[in-house]
Protein backbone atom coordinates (compact mmCIF):
# COMPACT_ATOMS: atom_id res chain seq x y z
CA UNK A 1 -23.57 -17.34 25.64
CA UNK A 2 -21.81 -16.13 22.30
CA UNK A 3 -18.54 -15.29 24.65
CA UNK A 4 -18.92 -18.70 25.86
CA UNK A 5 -18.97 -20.48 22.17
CA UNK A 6 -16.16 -18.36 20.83
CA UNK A 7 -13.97 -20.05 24.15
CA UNK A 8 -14.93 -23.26 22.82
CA UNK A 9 -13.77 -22.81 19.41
CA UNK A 10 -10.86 -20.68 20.63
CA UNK A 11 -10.40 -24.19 22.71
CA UNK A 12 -10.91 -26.26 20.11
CA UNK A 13 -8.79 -24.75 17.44
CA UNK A 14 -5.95 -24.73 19.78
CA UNK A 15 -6.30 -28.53 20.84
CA UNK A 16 -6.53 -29.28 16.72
CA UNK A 17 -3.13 -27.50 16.53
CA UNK A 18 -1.87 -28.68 19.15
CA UNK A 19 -2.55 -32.55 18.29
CA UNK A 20 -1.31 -31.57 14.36
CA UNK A 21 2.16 -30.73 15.90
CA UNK A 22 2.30 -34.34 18.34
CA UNK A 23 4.94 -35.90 17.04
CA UNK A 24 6.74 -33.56 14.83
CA UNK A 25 10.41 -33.07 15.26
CA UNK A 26 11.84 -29.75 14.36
CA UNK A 27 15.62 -30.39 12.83
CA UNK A 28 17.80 -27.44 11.57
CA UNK A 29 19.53 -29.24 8.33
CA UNK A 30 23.06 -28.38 7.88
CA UNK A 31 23.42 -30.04 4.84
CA UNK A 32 23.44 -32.94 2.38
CA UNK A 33 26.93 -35.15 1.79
CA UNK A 34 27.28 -38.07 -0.55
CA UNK A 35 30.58 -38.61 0.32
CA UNK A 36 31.82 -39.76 4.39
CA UNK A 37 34.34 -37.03 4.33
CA UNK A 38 32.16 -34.43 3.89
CA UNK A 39 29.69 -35.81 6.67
CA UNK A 40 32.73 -35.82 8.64
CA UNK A 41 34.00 -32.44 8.21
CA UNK A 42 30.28 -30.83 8.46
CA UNK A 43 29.98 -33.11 11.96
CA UNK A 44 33.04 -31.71 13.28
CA UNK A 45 32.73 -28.29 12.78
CA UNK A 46 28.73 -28.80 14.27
CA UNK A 47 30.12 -30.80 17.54
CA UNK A 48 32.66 -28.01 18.01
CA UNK A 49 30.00 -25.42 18.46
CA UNK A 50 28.39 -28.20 20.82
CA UNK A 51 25.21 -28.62 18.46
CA UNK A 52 23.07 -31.85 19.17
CA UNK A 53 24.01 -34.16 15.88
CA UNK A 54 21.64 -36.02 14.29
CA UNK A 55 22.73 -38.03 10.99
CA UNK A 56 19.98 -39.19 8.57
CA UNK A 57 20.64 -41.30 5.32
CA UNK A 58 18.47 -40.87 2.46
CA UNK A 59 18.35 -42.84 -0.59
CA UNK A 60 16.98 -42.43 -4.30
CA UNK A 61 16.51 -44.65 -6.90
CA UNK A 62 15.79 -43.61 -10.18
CA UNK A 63 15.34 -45.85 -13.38
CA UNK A 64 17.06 -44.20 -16.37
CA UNK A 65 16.23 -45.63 -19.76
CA UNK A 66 18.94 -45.46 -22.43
CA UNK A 67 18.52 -45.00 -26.28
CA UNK A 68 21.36 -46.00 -28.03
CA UNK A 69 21.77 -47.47 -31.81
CA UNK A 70 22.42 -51.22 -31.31
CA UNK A 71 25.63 -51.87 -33.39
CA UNK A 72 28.38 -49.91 -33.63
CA UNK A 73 29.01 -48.07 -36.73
CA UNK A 74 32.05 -46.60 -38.31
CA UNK A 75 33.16 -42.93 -38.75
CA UNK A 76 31.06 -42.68 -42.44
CA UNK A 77 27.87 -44.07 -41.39
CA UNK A 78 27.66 -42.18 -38.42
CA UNK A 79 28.17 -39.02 -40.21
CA UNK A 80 25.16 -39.91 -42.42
CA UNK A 81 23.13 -40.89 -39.75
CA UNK A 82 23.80 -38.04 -37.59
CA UNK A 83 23.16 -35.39 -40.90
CA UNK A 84 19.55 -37.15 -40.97
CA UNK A 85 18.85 -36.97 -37.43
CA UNK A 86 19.88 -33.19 -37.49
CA UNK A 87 16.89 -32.11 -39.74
CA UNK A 88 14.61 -32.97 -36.93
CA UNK A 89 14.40 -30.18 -34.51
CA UNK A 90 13.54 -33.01 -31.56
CA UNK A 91 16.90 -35.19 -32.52
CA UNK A 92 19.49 -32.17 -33.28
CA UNK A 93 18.80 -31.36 -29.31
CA UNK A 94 19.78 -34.83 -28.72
CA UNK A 95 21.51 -36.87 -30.62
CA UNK A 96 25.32 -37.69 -29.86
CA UNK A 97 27.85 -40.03 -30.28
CA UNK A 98 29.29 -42.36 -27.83
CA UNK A 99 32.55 -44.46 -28.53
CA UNK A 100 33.57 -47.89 -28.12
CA UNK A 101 37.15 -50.39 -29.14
CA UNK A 102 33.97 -51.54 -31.82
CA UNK A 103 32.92 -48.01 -33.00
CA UNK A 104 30.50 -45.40 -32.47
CA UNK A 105 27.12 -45.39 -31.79
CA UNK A 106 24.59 -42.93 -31.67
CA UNK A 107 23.50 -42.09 -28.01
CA UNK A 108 20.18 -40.20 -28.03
CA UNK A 109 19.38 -39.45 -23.89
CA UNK A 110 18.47 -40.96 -20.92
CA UNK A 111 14.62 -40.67 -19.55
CA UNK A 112 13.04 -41.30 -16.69
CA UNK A 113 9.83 -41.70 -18.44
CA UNK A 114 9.87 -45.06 -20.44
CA UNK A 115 7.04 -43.99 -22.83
CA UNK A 116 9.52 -40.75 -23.45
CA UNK A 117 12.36 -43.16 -24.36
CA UNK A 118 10.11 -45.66 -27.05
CA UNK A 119 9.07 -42.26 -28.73
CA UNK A 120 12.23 -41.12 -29.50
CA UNK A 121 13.26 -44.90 -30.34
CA UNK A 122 10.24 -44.78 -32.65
CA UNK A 123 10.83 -41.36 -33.77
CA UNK A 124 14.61 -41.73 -35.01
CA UNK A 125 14.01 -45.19 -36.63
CA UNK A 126 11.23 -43.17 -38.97
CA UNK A 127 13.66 -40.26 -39.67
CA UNK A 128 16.23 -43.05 -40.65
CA UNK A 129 13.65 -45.37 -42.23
CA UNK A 130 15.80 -47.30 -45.04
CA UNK A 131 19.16 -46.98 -43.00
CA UNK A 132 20.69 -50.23 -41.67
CA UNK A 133 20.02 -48.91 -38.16
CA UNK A 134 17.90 -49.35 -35.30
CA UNK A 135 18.08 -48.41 -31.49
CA UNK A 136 17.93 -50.05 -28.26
CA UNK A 137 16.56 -49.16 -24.51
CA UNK A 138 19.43 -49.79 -21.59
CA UNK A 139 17.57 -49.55 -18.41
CA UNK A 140 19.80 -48.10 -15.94
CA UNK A 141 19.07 -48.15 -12.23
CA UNK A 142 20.86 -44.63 -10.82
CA UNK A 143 20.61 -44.93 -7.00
CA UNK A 144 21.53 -41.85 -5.30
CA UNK A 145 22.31 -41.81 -1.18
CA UNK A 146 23.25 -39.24 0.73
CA UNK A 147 23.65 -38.36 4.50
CA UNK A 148 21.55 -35.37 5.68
CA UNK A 149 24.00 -33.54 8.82
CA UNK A 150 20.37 -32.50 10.91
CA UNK A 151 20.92 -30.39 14.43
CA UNK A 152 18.31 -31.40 16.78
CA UNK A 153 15.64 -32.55 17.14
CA UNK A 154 13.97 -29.61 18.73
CA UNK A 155 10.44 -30.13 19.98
CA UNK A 156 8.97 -26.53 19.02
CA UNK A 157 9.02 -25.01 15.85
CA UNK A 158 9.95 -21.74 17.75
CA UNK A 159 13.34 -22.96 19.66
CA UNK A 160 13.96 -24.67 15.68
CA UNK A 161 14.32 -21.34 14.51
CA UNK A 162 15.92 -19.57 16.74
CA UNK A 163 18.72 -22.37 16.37
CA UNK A 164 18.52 -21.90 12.77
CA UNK A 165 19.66 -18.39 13.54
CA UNK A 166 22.45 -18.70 15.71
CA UNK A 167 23.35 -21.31 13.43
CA UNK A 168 23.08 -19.36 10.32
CA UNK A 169 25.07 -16.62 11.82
CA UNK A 170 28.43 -18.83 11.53
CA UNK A 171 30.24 -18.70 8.70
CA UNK A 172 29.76 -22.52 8.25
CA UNK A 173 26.07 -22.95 7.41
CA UNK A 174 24.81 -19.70 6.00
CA UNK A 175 22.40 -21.84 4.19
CA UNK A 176 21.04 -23.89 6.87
CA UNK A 177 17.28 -24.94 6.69
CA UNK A 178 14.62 -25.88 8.99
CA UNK A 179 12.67 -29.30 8.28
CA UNK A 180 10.01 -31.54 10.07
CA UNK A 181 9.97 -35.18 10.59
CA UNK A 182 7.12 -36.96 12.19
């Protein structure tokens, strides 16, 4: 009888597993390429070894928030401003200048965060509390795509990595990867 449960759950286990990998494609990754020529060159050099070729395109987009001061000031008054900002350990890290036909202004990052960019805002306009200056937030949208050069699909984990090897053995994708998709 015990024999007879541990088959079940031997059975069992191996139909959960089983039913986990349905529908999972193994890929070997060759490599990411933001640019055509590079997906080019990377597909050649995978269709000469007669790999399968699978091109994926993945995009990104990240909001960036700029703080910048909101006029432009000349050579003086940025000098002043920037000595103040430099006695606060959290704005010497950060604080630059950035150039225009109208004058400088004070460029203090980029965040992802928007509650990261309105305390440093906040933070320089107290350190330069009686200066004429205050800071604005940009919001910049940074959208990064890229085409991912993918041999495969391969329907085993097991024949996925033994790919990766041969492939990895060429002095073309040292670095190759293996990755899932369902």
């Amino acid at each position: 009888m015990i024999k007879k449960n541990v088959l079940l759950l031997c059975l069992l286990a191996c139909s959960i597993t089983q039913a986990a990998a349905f529908g999972k494609k193994y890929y070997v990754q060759l490599g990411a390429c933001y640019l055509q020529k590079c997906v080019a060159d990377k597909v050649a050099k995978a269709q000469a070894q007669g790999w399968p070729i699978t091109i994926h395109r993945a995009s990104n987009t990240t909001n960036l928030y700029q703080v910048i001061s909101a006029l432009a000031h000349d050579e003086t008054d940025v000098d002043i401003y920037l000595t103040e900002l430099q006695k606060h350990k959290k704005l010497a890290e950060i604080a630059g200048l950035e150039g225009d036909l109208l004058g400088y202004r004070i460029q203090l990052g980029y965040y992802e965060n928007v509650a990261e960019a309105y305390q440093i805002k906040d933070l320089a306009e107290q350190v330069l509390t009686g200066e004429k200056i205050t800071f604005l937030m940009h919001r910049k949208v940074k959208k990064n795509e890229a085409s991912k050069i993918l041999v495969g699909p391969y329907s085993s984990e097991k024949s996925a990595r033994a790919q990766r090897k041969k492939i990895r053995a060429t002095d073309d994708f040292p670095h190759a990867f293996l990755i899932i998709k369902e």
